[in-house]
Each structure stands twice: as C-alpha cells, then as structure tokens.
C-alpha atoms as a PDB file:
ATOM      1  CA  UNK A   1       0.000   0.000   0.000  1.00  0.00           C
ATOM      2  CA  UNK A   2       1.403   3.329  -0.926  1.00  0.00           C
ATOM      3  CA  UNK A   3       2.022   5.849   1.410  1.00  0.00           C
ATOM      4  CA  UNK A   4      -0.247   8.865   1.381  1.00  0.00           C
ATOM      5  CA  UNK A   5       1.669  11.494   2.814  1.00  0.00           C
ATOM      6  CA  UNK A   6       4.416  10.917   0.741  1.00  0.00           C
ATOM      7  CA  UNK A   7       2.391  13.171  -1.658  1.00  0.00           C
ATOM      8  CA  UNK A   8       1.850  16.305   0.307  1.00  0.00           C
ATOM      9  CA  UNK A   9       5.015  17.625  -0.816  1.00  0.00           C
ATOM     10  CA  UNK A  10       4.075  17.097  -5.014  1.00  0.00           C
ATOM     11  CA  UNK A  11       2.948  19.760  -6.951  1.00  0.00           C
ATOM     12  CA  UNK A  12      -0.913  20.386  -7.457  1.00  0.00           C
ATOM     13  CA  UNK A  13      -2.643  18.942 -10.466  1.00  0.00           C
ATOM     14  CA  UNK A  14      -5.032  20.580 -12.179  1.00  0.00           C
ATOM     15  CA  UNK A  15      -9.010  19.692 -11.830  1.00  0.00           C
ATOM     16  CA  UNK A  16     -11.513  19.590 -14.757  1.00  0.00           C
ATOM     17  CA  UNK A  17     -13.759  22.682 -14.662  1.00  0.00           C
ATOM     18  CA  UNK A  18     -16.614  20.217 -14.372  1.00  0.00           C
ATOM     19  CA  UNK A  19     -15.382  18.871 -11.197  1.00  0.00           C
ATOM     20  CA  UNK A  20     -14.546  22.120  -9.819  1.00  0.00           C
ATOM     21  CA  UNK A  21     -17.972  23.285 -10.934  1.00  0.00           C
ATOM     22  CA  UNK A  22     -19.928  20.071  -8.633  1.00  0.00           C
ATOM     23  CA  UNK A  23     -17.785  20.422  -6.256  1.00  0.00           C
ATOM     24  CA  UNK A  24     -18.513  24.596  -5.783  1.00  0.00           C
ATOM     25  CA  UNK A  25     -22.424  23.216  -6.457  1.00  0.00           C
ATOM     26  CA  UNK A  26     -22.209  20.469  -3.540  1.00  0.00           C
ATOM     27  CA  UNK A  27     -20.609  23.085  -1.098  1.00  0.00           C
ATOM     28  CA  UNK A  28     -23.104  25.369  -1.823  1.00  0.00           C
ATOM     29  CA  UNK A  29     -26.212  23.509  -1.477  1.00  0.00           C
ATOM     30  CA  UNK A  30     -24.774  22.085   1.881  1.00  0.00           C
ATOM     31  CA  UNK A  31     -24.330  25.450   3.165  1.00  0.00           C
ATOM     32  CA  UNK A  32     -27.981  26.312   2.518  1.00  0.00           C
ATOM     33  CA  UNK A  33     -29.478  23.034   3.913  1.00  0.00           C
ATOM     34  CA  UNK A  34     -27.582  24.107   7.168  1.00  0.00           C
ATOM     35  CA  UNK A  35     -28.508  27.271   7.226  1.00  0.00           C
ATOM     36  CA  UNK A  36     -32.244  26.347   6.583  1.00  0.00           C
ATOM     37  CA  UNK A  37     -32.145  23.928   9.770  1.00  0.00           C
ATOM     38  CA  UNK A  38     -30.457  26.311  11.921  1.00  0.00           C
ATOM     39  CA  UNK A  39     -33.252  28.524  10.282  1.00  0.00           C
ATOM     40  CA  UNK A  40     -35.672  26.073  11.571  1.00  0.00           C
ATOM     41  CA  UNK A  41     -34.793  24.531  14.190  1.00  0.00           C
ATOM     42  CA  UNK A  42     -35.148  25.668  17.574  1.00  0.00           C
ATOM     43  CA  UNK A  43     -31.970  26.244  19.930  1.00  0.00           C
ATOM     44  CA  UNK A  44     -32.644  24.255  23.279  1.00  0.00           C
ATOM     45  CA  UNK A  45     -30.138  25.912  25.084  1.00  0.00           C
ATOM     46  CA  UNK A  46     -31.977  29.402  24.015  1.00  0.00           C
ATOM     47  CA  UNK A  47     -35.186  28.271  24.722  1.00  0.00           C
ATOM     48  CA  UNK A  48     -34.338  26.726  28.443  1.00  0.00           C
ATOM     49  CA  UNK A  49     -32.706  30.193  29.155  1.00  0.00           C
ATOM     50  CA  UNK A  50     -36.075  32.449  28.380  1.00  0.00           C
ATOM     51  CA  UNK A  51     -37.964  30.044  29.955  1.00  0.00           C
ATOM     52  CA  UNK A  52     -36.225  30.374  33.091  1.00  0.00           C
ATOM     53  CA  UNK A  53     -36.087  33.683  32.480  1.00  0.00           C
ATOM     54  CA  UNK A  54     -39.167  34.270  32.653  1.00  0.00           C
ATOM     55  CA  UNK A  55     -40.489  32.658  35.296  1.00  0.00           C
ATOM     56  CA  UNK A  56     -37.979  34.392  37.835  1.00  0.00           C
ATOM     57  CA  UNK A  57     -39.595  37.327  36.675  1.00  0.00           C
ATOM     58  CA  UNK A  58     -43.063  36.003  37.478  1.00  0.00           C
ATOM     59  CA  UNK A  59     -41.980  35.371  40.837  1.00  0.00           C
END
C-alpha cells in the first residue's frame, strides 16, 4: 500500500472545470441546507434560558 503522505510535498494537479464546478455546487447547497435547519430549528439551550427567564420574573 502506498504511502499517502508521501504526496503532500508534489505539486498540485489541475481539476476539470466540471469537477470544480460540482464540487462549488455540492458546497453550496450544503451550506444552505444548514442554514435552513439552523433557520428552523429551535436552539434548546436558548429556549431553556427564556424560559427560566421568565419565570424568575413572574416570581
């Protein structure tokens, strides 16, 4: 089995445009499925901390 980090030290190749295209497209689309859970989705940690919030100032 060849060693992989025998190649760090090689000179870059170049990438199809294609690839480099996807690749861009992937990253992308990840970034907005992320951002549309976060979007979403509720932060418990948030939601504990107004709750408690609040009901000390009930009190």
């Amino acid at each position: 089995m060849d060693n992989p980090f025998k190649h760090i030290d090689q000179p870059l190749k170049e990438v199809p445009e294609e690839l480099k295209a996807k690749v861009m497209s992937d990253i992308a689309m990840a970034k907005l499925v992320m951002e549309l859970a976060e979007l979403f989705s509720y932060n418990v940690g948030d939601v504990l901390e107004t709750v408690m919030r609040s009901r000390k100032q009930k009190k």
